[in-house]
C-alpha atoms as a PDB file:
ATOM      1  CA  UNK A   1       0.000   0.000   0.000  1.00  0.00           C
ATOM      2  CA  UNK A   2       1.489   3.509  -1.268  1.00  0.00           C
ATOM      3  CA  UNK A   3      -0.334   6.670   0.922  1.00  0.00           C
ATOM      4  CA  UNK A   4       0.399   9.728  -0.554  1.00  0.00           C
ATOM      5  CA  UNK A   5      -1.261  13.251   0.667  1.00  0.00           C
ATOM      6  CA  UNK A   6      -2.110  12.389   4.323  1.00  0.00           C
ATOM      7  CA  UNK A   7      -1.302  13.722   7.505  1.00  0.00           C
ATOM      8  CA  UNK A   8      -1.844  10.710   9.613  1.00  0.00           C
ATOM      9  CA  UNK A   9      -0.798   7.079   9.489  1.00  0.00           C
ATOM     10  CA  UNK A  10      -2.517   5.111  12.814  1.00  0.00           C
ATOM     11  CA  UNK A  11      -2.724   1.644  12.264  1.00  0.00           C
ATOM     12  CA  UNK A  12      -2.600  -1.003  14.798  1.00  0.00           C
ATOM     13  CA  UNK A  13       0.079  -3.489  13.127  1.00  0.00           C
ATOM     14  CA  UNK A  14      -0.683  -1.974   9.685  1.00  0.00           C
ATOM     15  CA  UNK A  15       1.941  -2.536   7.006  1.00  0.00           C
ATOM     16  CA  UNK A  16       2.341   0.461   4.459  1.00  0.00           C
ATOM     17  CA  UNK A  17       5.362   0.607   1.718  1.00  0.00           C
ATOM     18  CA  UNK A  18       5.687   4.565   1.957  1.00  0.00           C
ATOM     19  CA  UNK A  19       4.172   7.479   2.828  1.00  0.00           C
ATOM     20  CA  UNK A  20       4.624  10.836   0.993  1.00  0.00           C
ATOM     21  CA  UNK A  21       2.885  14.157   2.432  1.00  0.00           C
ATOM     22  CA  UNK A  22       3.871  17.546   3.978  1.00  0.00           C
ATOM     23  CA  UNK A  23       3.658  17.033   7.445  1.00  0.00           C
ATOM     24  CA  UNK A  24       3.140  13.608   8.404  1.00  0.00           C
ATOM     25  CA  UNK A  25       2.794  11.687  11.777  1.00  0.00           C
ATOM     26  CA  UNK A  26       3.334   7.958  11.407  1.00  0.00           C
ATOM     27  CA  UNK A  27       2.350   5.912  14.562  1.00  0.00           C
ATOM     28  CA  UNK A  28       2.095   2.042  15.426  1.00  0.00           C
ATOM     29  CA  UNK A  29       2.904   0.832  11.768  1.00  0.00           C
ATOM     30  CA  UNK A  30       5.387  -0.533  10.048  1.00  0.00           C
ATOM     31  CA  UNK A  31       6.375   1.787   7.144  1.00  0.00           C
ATOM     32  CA  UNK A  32       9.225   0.877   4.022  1.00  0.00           C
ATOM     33  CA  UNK A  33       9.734   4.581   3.328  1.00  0.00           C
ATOM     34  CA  UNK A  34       8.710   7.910   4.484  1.00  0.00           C
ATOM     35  CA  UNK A  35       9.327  11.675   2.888  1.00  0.00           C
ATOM     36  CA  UNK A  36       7.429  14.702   3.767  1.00  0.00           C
ATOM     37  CA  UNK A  37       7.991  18.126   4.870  1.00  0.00           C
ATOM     38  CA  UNK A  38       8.409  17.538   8.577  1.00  0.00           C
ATOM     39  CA  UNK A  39       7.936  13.613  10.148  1.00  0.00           C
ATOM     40  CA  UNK A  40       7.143  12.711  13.605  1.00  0.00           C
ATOM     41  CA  UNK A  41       7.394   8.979  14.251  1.00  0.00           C
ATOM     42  CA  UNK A  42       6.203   6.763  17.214  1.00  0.00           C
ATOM     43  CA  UNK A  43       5.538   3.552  18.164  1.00  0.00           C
ATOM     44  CA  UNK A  44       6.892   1.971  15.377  1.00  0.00           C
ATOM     45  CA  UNK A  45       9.456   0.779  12.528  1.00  0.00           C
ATOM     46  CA  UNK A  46       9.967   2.555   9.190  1.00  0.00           C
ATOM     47  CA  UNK A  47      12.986   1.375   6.617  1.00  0.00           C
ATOM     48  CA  UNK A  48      13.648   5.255   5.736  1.00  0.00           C
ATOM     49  CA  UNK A  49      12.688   8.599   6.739  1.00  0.00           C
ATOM     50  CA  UNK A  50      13.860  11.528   4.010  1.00  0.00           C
ATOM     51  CA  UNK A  51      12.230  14.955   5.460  1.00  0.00           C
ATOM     52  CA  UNK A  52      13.068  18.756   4.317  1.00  0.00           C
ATOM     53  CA  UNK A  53      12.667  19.827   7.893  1.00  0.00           C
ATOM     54  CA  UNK A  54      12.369  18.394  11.160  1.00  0.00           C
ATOM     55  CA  UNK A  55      12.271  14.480  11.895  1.00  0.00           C
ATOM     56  CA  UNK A  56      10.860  13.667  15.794  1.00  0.00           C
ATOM     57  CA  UNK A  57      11.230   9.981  16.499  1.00  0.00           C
ATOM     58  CA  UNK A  58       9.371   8.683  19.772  1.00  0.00           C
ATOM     59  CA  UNK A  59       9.530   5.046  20.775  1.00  0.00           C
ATOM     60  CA  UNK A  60      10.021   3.532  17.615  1.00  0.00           C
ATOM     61  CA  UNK A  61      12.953   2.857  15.183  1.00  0.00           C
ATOM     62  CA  UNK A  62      14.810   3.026  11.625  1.00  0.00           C
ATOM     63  CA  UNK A  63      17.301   1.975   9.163  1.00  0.00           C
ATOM     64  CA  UNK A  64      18.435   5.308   7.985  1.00  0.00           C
ATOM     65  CA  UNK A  65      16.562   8.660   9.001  1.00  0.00           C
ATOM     66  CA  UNK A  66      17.104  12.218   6.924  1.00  0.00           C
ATOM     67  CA  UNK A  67      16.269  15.488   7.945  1.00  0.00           C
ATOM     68  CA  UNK A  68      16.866  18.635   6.354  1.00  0.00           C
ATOM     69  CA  UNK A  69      16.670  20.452   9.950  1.00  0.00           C
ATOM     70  CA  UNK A  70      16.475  19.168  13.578  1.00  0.00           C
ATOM     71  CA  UNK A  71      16.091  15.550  14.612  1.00  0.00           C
ATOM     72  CA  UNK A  72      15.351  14.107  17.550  1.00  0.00           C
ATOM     73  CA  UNK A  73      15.293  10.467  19.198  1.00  0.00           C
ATOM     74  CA  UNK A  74      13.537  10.121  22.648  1.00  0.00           C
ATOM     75  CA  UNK A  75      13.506   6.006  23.553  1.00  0.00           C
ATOM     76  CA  UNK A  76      14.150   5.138  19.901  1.00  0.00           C
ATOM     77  CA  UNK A  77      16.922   4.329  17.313  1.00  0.00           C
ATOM     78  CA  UNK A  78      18.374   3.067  14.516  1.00  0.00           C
ATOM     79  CA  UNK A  79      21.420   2.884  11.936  1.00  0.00           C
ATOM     80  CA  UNK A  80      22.120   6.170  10.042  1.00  0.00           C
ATOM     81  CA  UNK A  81      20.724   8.941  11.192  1.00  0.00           C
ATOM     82  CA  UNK A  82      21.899  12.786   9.106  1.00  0.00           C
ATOM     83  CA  UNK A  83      20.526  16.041  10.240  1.00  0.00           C
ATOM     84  CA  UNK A  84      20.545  19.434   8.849  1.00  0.00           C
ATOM     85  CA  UNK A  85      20.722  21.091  11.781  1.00  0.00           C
ATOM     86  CA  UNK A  86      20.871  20.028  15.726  1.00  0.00           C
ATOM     87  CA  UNK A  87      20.605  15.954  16.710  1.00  0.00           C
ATOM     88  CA  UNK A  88      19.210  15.246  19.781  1.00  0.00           C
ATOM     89  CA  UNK A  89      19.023  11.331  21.571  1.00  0.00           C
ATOM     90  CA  UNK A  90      17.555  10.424  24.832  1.00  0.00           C
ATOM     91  CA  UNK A  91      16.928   7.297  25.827  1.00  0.00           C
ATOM     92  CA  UNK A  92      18.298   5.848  22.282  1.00  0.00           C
ATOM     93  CA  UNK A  93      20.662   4.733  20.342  1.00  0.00           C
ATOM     94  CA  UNK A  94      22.369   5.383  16.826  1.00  0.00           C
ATOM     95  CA  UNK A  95      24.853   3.346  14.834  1.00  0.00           C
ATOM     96  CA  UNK A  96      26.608   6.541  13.113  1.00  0.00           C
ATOM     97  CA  UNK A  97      25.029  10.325  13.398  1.00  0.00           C
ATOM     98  CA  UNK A  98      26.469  13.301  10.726  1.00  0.00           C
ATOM     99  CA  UNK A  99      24.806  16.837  11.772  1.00  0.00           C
ATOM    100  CA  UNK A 100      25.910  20.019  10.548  1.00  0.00           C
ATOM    101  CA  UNK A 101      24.741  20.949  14.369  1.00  0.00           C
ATOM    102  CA  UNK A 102      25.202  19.879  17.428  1.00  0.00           C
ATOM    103  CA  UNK A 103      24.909  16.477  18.479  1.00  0.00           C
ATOM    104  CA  UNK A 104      23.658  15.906  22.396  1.00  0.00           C
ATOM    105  CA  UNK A 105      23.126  12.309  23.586  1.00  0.00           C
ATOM    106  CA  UNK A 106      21.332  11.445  27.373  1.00  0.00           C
ATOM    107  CA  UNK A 107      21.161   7.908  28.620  1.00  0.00           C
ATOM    108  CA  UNK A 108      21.770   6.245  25.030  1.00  0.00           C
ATOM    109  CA  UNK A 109      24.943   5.686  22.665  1.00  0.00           C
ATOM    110  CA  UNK A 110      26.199   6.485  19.497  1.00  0.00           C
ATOM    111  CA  UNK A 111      28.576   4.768  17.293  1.00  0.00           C
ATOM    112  CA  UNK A 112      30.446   7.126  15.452  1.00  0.00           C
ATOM    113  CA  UNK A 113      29.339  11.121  15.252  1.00  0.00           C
ATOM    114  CA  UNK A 114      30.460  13.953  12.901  1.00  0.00           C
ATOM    115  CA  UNK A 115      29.662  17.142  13.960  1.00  0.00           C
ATOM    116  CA  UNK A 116      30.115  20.658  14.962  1.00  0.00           C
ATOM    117  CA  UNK A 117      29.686  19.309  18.703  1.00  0.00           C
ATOM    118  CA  UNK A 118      28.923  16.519  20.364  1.00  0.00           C
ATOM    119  CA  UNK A 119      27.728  16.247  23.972  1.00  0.00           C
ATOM    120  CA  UNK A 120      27.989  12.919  25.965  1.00  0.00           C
ATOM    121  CA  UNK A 121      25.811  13.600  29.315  1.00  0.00           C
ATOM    122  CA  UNK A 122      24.642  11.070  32.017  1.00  0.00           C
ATOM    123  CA  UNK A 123      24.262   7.313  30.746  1.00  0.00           C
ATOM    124  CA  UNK A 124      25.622   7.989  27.590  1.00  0.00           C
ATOM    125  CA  UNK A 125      27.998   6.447  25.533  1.00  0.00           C
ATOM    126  CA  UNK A 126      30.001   7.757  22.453  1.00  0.00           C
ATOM    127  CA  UNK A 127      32.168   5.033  20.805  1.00  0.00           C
ATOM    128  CA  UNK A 128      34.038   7.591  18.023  1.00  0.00           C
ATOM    129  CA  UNK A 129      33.707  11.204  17.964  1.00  0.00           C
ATOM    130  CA  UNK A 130      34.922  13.423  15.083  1.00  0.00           C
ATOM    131  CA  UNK A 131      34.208  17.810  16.373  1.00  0.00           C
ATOM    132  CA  UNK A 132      35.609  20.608  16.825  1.00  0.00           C
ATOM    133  CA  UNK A 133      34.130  20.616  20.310  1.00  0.00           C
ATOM    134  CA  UNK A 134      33.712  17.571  21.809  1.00  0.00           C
ATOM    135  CA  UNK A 135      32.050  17.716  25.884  1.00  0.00           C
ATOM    136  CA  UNK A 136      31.571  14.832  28.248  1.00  0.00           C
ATOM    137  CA  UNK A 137      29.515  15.256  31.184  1.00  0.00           C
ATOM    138  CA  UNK A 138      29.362  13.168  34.587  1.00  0.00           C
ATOM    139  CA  UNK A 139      28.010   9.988  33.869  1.00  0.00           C
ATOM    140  CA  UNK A 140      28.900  10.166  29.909  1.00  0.00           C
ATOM    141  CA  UNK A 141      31.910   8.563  28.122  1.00  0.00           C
ATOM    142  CA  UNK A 142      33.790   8.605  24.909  1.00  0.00           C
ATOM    143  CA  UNK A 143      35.384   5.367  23.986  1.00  0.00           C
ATOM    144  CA  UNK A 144      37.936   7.110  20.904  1.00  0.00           C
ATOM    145  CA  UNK A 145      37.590  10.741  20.116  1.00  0.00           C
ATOM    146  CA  UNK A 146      39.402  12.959  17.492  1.00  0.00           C
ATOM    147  CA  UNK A 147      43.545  13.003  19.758  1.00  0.00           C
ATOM    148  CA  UNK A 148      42.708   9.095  20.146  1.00  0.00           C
ATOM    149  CA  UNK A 149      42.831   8.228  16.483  1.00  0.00           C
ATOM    150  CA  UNK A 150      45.430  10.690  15.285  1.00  0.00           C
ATOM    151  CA  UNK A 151      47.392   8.888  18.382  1.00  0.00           C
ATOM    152  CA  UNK A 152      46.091   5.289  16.786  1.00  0.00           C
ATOM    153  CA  UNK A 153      46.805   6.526  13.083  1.00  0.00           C
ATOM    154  CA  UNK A 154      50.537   7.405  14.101  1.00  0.00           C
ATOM    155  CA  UNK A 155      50.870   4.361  15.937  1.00  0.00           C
ATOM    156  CA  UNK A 156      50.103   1.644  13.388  1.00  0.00           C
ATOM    157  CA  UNK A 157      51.853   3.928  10.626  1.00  0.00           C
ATOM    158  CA  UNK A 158      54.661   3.471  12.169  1.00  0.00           C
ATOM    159  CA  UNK A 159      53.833  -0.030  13.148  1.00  0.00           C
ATOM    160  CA  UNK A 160      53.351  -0.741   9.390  1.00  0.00           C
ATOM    161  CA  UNK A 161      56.117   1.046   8.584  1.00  0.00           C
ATOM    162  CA  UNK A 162      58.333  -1.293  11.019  1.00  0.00           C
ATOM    163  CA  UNK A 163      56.526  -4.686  10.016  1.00  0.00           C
ATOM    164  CA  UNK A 164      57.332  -3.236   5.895  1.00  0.00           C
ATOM    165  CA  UNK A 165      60.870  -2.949   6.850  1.00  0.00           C
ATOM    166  CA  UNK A 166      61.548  -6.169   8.469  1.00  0.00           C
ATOM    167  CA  UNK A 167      59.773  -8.022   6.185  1.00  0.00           C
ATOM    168  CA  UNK A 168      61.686  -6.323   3.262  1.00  0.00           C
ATOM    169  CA  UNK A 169      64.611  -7.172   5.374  1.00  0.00           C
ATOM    170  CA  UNK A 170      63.925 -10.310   5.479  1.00  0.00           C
ATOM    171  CA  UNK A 171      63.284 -11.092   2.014  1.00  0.00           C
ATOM    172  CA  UNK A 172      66.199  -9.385   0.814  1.00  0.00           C
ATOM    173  CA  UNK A 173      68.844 -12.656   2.340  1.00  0.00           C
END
């Protein structure tokens, strides 16, 4: 089932392929792609989300979500999520997050981020952070950030480098 020009999606267990409208508000489906205007999402799981403005996710999940402005993730998740502007994640959790933004995470994780700052605060995790500006609060933690892998890159450069040698080295008898 395609739905195109509607506001609302409410189904209990309903199955659509996509959804295309302005503002939309899909809740307790199961949707293959969305694309509107703005997209709030709850209570359910939705292969894609590609919006021009602001993407809300609320209890509910995705593949890959797009959003030309803010986005925000409160006891939800997924695997790629981009954002235009700000990213916000409570309660949540994101395999890899680019925002032109700021990035802010509470009680949830993120794989890898890219952005113009990223904020770890209580409960949350960061595994690799790439920003200018990168802030851990009490309670948060950042597993490899920006000094960690120029640190790592030097290291196994010149651990290559070494392992190159002797192995040249050791050819050459």
């Amino acid at each position: 089932m395609i739905a195109t020009d509607v506001t609302t999606i409410d189904v209990d267990a309903g199955l659509t392929s996509a959804v295309r409208s302005e503002d939309t508000h899909v809740e307790r489906s199961a949707v293959g792609v969305v694309r509107g205007e703005s997209v709030s999402f709850s209570k359910g799981v939705v292969g894609a989300v590609f919006a021009r403005g602001d993407v809300s996710v609320s209890q509910g999940g995705g593949r890959a979500f797009v959003a030309g402005g803010d986005l925000s993730i409160e006891q939800g998740g997924g695997g790629m999520f981009v954002a235009g502007g700000n990213a916000s994640i409570a309660e949540g959790g994101v395999g890899s997050m680019l925002a032109l933004g700021e990035v802010r995470v509470e009680r949830g994780g993120i794989g890898i981020a890219l952005a113009r700052e990223v904020e770890a605060g209580g409960g949350a995790i960061v595994g690799f952070a790439i920003a200018p500006k990168v802030e851990i609060q009490a309670g948060g933690r950042l597993i490899l950030g920006l000094r960690e892998a120029v640190v790592g890159g030097v290291v196994a450069g010149a651990m290559f480098a070494l392992m190159t040698t002797l192995v040249r080295a050791l050819r050459g008898r």
